[in-house]
N, C-alpha and C. Protein backbone atom coordinates (compact mmCIF):
# COMPACT_ATOMS: atom_id res chain seq x y z
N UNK A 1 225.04 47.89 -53.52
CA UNK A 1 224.28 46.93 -54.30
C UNK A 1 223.21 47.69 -55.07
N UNK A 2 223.06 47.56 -56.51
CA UNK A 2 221.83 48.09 -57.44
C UNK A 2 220.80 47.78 -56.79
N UNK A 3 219.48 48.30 -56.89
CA UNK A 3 218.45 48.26 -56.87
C UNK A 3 218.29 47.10 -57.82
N UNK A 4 217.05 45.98 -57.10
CA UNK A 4 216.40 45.33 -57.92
C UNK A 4 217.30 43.79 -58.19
N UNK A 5 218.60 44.17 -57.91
CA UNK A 5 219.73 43.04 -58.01
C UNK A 5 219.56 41.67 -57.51
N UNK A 6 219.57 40.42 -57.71
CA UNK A 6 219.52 39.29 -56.94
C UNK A 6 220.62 38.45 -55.93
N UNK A 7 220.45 38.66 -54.74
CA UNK A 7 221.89 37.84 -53.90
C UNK A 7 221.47 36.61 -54.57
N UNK A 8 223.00 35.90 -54.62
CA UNK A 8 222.55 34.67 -55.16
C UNK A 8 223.26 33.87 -54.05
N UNK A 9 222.61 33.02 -53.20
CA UNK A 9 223.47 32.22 -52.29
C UNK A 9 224.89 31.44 -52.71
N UNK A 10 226.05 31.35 -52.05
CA UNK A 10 227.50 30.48 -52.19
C UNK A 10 226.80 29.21 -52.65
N UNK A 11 227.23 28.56 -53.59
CA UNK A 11 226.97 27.41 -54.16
C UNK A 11 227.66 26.22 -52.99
N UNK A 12 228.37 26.40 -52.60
CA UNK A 12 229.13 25.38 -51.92
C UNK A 12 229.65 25.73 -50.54
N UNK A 13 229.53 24.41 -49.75
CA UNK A 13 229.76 24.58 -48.34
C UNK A 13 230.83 25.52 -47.81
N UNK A 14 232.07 25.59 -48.76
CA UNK A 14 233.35 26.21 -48.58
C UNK A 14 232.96 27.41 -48.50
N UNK A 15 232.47 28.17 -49.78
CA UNK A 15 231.97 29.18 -49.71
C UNK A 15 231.05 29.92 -48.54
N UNK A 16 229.86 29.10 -48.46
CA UNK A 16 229.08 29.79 -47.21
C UNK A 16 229.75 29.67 -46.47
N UNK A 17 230.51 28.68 -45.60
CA UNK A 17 231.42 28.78 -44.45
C UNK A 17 232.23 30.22 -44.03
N UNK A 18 233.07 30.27 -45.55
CA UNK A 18 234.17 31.05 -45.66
C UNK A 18 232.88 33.02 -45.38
N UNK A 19 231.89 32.59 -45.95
CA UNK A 19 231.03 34.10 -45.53
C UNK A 19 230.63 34.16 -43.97
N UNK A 20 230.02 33.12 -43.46
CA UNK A 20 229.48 33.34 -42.34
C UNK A 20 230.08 33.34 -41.43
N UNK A 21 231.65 33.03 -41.53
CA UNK A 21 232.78 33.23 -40.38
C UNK A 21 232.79 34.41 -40.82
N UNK A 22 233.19 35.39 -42.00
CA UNK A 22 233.58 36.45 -42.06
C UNK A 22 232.51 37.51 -41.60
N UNK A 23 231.26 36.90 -41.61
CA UNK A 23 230.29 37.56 -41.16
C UNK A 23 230.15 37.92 -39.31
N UNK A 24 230.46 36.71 -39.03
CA UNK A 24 230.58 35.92 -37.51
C UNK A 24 231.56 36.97 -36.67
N UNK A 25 232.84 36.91 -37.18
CA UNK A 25 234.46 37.78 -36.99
C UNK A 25 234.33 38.99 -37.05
N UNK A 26 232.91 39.41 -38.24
CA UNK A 26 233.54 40.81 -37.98
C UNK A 26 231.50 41.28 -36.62
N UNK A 27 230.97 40.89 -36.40
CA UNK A 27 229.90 40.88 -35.38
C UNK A 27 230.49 40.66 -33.90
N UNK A 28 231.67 39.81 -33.89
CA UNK A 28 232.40 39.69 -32.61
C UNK A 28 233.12 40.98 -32.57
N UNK A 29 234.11 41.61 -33.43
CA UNK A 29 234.34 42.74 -33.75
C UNK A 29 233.68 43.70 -33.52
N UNK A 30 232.57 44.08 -33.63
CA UNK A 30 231.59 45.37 -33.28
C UNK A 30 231.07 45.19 -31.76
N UNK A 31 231.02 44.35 -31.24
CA UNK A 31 230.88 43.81 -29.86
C UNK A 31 231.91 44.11 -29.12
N UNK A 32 233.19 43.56 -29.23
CA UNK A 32 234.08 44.18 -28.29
C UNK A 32 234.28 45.56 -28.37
N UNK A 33 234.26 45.91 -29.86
CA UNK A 33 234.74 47.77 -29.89
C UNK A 33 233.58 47.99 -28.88
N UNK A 34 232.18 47.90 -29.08
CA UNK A 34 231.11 48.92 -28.18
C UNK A 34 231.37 48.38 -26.72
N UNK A 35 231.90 46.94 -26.37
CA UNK A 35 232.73 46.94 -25.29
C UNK A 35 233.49 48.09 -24.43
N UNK A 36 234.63 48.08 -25.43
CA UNK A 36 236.06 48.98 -25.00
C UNK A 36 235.36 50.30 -24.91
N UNK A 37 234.37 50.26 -25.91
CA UNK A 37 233.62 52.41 -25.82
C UNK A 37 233.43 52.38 -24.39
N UNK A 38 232.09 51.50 -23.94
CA UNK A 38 231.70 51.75 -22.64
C UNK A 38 232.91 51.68 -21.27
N UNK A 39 233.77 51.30 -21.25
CA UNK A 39 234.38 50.95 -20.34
C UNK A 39 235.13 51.88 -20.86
N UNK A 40 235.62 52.99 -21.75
CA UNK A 40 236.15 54.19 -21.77
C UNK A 40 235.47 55.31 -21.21
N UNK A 41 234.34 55.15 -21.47
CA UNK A 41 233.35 55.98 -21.08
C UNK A 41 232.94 56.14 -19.80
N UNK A 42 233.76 54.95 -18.35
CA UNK A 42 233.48 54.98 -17.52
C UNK A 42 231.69 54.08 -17.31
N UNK A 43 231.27 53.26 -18.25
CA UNK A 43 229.54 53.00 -17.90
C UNK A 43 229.92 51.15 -18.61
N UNK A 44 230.81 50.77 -17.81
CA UNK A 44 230.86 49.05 -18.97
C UNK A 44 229.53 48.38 -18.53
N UNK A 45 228.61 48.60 -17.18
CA UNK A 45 227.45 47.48 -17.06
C UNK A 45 226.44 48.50 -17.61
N UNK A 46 226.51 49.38 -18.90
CA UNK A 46 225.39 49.99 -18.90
C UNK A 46 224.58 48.83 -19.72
N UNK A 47 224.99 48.44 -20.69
CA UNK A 47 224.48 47.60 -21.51
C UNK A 47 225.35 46.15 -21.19
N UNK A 48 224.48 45.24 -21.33
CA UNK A 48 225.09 43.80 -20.68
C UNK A 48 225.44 43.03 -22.10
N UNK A 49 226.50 42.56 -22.38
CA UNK A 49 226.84 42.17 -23.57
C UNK A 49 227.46 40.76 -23.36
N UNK A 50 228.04 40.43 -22.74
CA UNK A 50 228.29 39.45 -22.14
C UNK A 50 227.99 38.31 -22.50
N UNK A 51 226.62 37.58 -22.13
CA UNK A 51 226.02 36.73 -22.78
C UNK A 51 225.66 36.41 -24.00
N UNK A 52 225.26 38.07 -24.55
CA UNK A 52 225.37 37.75 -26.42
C UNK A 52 226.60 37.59 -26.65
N UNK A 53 227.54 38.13 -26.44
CA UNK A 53 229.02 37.44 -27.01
C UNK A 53 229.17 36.26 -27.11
N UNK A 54 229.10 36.03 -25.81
CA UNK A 54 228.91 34.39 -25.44
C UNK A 54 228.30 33.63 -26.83
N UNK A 55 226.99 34.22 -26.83
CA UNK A 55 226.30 33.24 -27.90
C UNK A 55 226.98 33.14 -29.17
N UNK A 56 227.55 34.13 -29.65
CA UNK A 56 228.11 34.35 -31.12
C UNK A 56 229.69 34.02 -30.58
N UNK A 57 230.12 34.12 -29.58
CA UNK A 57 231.53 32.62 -29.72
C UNK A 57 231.09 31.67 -29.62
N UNK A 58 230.08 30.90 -29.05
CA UNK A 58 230.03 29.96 -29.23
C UNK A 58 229.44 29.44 -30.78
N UNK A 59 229.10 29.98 -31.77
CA UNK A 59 228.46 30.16 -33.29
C UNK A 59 229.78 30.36 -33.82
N UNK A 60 230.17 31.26 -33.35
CA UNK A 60 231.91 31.04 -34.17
C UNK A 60 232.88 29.18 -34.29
N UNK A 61 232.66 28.85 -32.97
CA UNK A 61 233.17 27.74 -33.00
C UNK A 61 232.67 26.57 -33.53
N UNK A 62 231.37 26.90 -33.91
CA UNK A 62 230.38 25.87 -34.56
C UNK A 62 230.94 25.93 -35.93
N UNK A 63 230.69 27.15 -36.38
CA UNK A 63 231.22 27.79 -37.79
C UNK A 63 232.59 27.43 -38.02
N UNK A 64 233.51 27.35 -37.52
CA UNK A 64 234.96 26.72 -37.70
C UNK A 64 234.79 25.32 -37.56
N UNK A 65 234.10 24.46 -36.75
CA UNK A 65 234.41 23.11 -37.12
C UNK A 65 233.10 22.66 -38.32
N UNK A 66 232.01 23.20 -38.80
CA UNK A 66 231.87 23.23 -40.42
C UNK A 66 232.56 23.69 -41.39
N UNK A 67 233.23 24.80 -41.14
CA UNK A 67 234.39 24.82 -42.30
C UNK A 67 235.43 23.80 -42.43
N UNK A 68 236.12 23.30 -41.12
CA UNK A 68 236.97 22.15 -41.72
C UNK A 68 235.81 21.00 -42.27
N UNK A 69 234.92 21.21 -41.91
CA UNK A 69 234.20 19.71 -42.86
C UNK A 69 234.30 20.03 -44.45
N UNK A 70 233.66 21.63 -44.26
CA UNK A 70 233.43 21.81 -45.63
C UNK A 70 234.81 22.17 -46.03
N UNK A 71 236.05 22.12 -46.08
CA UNK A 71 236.42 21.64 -46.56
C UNK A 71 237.27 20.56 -46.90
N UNK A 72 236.69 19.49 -46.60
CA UNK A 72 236.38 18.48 -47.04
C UNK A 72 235.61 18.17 -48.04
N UNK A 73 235.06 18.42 -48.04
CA UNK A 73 233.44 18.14 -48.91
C UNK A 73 233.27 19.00 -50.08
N UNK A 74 234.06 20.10 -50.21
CA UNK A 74 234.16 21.23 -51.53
C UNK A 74 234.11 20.56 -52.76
N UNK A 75 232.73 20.39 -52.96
CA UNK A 75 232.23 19.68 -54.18
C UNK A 75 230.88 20.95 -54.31
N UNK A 76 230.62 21.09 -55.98
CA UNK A 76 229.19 21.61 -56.04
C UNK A 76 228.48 20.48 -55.82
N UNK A 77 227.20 20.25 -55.69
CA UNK A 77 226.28 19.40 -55.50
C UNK A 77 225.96 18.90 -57.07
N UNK A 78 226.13 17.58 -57.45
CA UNK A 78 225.93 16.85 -58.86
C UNK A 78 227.13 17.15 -59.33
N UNK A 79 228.34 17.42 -58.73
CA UNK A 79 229.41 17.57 -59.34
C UNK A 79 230.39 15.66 -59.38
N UNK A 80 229.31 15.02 -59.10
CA UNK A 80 230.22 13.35 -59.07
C UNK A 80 229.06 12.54 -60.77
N UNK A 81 229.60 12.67 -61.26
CA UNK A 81 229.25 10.98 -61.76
C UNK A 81 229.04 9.38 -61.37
N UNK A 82 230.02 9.27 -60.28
CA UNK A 82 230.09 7.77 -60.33
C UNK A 82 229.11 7.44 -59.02
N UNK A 83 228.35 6.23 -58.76
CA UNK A 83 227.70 6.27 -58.05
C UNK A 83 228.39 6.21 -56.79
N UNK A 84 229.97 5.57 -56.90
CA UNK A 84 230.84 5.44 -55.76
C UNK A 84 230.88 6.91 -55.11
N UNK A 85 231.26 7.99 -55.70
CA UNK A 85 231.34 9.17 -54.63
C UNK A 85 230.26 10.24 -54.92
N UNK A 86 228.67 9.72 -54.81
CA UNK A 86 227.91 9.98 -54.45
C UNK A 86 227.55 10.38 -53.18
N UNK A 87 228.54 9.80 -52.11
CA UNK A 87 228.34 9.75 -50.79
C UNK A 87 229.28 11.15 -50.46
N UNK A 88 229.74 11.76 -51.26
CA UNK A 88 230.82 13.13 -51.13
C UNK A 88 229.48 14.12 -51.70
N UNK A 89 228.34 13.60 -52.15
CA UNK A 89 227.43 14.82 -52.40
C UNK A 89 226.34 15.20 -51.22
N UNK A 90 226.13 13.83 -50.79
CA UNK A 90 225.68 13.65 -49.35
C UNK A 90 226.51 14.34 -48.29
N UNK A 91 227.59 14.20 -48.41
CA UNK A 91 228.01 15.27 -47.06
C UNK A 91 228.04 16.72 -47.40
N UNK A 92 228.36 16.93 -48.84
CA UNK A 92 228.11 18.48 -48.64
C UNK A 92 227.00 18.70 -48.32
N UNK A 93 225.15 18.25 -48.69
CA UNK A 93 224.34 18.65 -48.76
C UNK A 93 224.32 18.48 -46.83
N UNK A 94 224.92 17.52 -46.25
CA UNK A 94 224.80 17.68 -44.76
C UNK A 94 225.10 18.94 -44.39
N UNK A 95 226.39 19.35 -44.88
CA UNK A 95 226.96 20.37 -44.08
C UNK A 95 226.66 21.54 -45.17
N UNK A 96 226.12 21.77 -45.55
CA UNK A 96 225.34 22.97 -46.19
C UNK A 96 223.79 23.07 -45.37
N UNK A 97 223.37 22.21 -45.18
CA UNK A 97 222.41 22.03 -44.63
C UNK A 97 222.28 23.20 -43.28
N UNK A 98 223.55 22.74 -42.74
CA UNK A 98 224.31 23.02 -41.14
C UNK A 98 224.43 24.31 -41.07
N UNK A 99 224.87 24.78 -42.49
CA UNK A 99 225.97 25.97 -42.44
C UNK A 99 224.43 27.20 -42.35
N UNK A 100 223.15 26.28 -43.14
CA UNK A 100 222.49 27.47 -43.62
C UNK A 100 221.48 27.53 -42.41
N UNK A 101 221.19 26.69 -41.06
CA UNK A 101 220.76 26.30 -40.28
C UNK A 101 221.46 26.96 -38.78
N UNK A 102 222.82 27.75 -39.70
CA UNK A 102 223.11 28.65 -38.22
C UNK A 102 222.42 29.73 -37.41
N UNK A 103 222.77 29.79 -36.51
CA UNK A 103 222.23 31.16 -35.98
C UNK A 103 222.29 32.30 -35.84
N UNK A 104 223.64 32.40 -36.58
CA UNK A 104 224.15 34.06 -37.17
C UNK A 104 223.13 34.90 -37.77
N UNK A 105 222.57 34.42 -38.67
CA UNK A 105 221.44 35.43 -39.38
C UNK A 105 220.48 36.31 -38.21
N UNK A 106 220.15 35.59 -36.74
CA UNK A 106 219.56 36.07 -35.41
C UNK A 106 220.36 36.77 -35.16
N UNK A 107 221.26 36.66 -34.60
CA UNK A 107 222.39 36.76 -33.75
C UNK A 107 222.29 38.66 -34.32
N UNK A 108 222.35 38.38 -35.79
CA UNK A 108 223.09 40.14 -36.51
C UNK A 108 221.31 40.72 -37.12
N UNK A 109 220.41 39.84 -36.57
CA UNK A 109 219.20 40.69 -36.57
C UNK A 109 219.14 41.33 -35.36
N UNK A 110 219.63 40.49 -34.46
CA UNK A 110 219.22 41.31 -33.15
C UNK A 110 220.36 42.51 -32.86
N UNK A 111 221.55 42.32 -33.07
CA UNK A 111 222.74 43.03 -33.04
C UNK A 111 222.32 44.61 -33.64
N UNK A 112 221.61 44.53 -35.00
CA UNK A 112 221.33 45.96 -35.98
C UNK A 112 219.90 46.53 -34.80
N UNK A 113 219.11 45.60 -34.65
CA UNK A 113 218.24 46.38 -34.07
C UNK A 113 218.36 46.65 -33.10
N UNK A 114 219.40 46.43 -32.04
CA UNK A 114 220.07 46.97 -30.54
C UNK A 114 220.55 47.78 -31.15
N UNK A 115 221.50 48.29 -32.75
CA UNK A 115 222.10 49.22 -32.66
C UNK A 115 221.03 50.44 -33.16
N UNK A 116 219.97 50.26 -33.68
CA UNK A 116 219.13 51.21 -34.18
C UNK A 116 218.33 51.78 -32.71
N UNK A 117 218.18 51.05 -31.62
CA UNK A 117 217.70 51.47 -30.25
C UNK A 117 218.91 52.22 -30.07
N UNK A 118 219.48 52.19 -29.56
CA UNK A 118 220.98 52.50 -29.03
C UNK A 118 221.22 53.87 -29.84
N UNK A 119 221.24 53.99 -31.04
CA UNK A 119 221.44 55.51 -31.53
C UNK A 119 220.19 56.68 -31.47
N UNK A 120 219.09 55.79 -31.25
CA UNK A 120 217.53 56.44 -31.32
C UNK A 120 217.80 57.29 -30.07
């Protein structure tokens, strides 16, 4: 990424969904590999991982049943005219709401800074 560049958040529920599982999948991913290391290494209770896994499957499964909402709801926000499916802008803004209200963003703060201890 350039210097100076702006992330611009997924406009739509589909979108963030579709990131924060991929975000989610691959954090479960770095968890089991440092898993399988230690228990190659002969030391699996050196570090207790267990329970954070725990937490981020259970965020995974949260994250999969907002993605089937969102998609459902794969509308941009002001993307209706009629006042009738107004109520399809209301649920995305629910489940955008949801999506941006997860706990992944913790989950992979705490994850980088166990791994910055861990190599120190």
């Amino acid at each position: 990424m350039a210097a100076g560049s702006i992330i611009t958040p997924p406009q739509t529920s589909k979108a963030l969904a579709a990131s924060l599982l991929e975000d989610c999948n691959t954090l479960l991913s770095e968890i089991t590999f440092l898993q399988s290391h230690l228990v190659a290494i002969d030391k699996p209770n050196t570090i207790e991982l267990r329970q954070f896994k725990s937490f981020v499957q259970s965020e995974l499964k949260s994250l999969n049943k907002l993605a089937e909402l969102a998609a459902k709801t794969d509308t941009p926000i002001g993307g209706y005219d009629d006042d009738d499916e107004a109520g399809q802008d209301e649920a995305e803004i629910r489940v955008l709401h949801s999506l941006r209200s997860s706990n992944l963003p913790f989950y992979s703060s705490v994850w980088n800074v166990a791994n910055t201890v861990v190599l120190v």
